[in-house]
Protein backbone atom coordinates (compact mmCIF):
# COMPACT_ATOMS: atom_id res chain seq x y z
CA UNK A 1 11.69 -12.81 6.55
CA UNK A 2 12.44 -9.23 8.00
CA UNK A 3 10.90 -6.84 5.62
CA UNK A 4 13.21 -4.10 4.76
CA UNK A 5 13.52 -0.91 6.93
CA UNK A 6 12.48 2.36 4.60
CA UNK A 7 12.47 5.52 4.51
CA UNK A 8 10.27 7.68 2.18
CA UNK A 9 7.91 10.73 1.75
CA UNK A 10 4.50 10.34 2.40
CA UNK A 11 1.34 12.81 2.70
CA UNK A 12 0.81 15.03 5.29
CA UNK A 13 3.84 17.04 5.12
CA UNK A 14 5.33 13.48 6.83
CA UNK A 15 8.36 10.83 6.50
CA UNK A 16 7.57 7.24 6.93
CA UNK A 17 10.20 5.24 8.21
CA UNK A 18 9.04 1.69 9.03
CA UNK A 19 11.37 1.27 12.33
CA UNK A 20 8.96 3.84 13.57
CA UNK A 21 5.52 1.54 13.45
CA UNK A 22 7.34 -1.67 15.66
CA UNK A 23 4.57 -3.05 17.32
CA UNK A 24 1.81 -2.31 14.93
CA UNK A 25 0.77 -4.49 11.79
CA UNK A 26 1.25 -2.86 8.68
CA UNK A 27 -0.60 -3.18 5.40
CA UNK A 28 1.68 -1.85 2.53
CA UNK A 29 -0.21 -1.94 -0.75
CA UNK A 30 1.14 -1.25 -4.34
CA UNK A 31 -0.77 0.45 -7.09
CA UNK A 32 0.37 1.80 -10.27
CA UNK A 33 -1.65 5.04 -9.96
CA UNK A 34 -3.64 7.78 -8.34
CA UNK A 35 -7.06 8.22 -9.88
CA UNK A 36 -7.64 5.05 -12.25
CA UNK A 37 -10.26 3.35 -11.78
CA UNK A 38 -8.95 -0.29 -10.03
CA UNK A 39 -6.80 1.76 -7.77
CA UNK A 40 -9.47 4.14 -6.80
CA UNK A 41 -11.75 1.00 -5.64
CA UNK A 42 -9.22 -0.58 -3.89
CA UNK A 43 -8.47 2.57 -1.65
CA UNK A 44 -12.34 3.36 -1.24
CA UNK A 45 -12.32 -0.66 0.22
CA UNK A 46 -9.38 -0.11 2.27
CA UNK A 47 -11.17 3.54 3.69
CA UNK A 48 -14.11 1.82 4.19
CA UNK A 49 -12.34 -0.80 6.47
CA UNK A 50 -9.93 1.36 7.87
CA UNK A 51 -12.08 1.28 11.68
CA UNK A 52 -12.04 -2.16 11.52
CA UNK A 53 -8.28 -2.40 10.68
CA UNK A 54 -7.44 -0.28 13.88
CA UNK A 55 -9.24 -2.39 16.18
CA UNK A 56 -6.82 -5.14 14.61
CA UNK A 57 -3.97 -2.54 15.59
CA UNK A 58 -2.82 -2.27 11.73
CA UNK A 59 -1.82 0.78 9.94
CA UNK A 60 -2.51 0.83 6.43
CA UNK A 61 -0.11 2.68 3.67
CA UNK A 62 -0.72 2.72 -0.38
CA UNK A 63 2.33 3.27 -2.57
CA UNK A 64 2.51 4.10 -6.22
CA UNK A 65 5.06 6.16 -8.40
CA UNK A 66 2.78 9.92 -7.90
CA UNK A 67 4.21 12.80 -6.80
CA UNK A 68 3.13 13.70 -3.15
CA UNK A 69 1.05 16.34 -4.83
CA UNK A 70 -0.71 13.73 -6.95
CA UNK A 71 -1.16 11.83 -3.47
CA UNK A 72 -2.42 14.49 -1.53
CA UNK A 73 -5.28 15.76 -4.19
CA UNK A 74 -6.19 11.57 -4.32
CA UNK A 75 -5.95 11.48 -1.05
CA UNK A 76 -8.30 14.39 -0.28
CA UNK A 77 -10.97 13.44 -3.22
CA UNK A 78 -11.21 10.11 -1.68
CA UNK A 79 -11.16 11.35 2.12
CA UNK A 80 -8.94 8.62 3.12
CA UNK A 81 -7.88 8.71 6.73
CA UNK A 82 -4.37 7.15 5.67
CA UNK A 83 -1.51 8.42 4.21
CA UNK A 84 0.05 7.58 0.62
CA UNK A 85 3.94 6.73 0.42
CA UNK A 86 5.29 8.77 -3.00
CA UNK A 87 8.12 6.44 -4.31
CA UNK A 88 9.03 8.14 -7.79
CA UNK A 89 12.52 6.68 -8.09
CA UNK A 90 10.90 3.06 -7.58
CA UNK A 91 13.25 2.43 -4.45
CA UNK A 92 10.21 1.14 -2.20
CA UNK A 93 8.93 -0.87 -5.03
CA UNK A 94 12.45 -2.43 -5.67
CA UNK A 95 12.86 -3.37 -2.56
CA UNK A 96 9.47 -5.87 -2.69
CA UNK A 97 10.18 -6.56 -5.97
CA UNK A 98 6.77 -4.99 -7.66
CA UNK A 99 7.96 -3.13 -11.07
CA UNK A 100 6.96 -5.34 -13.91
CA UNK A 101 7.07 -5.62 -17.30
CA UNK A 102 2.67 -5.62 -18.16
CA UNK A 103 0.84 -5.14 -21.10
CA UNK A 104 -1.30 -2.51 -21.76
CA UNK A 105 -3.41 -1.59 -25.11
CA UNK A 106 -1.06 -4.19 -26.95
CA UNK A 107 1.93 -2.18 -26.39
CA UNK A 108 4.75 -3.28 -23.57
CA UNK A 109 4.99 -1.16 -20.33
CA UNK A 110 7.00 -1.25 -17.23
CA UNK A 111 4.70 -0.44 -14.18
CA UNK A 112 4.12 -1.73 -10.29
CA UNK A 113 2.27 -4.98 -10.30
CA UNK A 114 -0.87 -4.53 -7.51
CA UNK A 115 0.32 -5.85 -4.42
CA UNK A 116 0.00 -6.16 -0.99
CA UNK A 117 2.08 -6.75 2.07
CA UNK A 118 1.46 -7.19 5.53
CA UNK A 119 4.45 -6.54 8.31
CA UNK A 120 3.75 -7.52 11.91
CA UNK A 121 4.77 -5.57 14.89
CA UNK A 122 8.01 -7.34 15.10
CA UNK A 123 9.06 -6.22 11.74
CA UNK A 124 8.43 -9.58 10.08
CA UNK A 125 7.31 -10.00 6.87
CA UNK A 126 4.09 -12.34 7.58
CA UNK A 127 2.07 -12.29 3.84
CA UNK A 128 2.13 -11.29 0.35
CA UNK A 129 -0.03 -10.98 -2.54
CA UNK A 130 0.99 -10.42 -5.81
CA UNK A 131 -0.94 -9.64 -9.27
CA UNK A 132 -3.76 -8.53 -6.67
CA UNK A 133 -7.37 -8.30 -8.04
CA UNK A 134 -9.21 -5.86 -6.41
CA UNK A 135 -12.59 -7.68 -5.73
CA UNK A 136 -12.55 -9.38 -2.40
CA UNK A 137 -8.94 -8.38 -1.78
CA UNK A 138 -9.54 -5.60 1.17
CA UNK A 139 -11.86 -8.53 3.22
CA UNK A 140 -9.18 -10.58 2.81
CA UNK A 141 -6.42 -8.76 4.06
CA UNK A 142 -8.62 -7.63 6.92
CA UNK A 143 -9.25 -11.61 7.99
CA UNK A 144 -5.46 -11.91 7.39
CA UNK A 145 -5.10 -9.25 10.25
CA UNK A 146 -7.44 -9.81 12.50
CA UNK A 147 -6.22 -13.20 12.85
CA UNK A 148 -2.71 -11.84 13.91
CA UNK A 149 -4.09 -9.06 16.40
């Protein structure tokens, strides 16, 4: 399936637009917000791997609902040599179909389900994982792309 071409604001004063990364693997994750404590380990992971990831000539992007402010202090605190996509209108996260209804302290909430995407350099949508759990997710992903590159 051809994943859908975007355009959005991300940090670094930059636009992504996915027609611009053709060639590359992407990783496009989903996380419902800057600074919890799930979504801060899963970013750490992905930092941690990001060396690894280039050699496997993948570019990795995290998208939740924050502001680009809220991005670029999370961003900064976490030294993450990656930018963060700001979708607060939830058009990114319509388009793969990650806003869900979830439960949270007993009381009903709409919010982006943790997931993650991969894109090859041909603009092909290759994998998904929905309702991610964090541990063992990053290594995962990474065999995913290295087995691709």
């Amino acid at each position: 399936m051809t994943a859908p071409d975007f355009s959005a604001e991300m940090t670094g004063n930059r636009m992504f637009r996915l027609s611009d990364y053709r060639g590359k693997t992407l990783v496009l994750y989903f996380y419902p917000k800057d600074n919890t404590p799930g979504c801060t380990t899963e970013s750490m992971q992905f930092r941690d791997l990001y060396p690894q990831f280039q050699e496997a000539n993948t570019e990795i992007f995290g998208i939740s609902r924050d502001s680009i402010r809220s991005h670029e202090g999370f961003k900064a605190k976490l030294d993450m040599p990656f930018e963060l996509i700001s979708d607060p209108d939830e058009t990114v996260c319509n388009l793969f179909d990650v806003m869900k209804m979830k439960t949270m302290y007993g009381k009903q909430a709409r919010g982006v389900e943790r997931s993650t995407f991969i894109i090859d350099g041909n603009g092909t949508l290759v994998k998904e994982w929905r309702g991610v759990k964090v541990p063992g997710h990053v290594d995962e992903v990474l065999e995913f792309v290295k087995a691709l590159a």
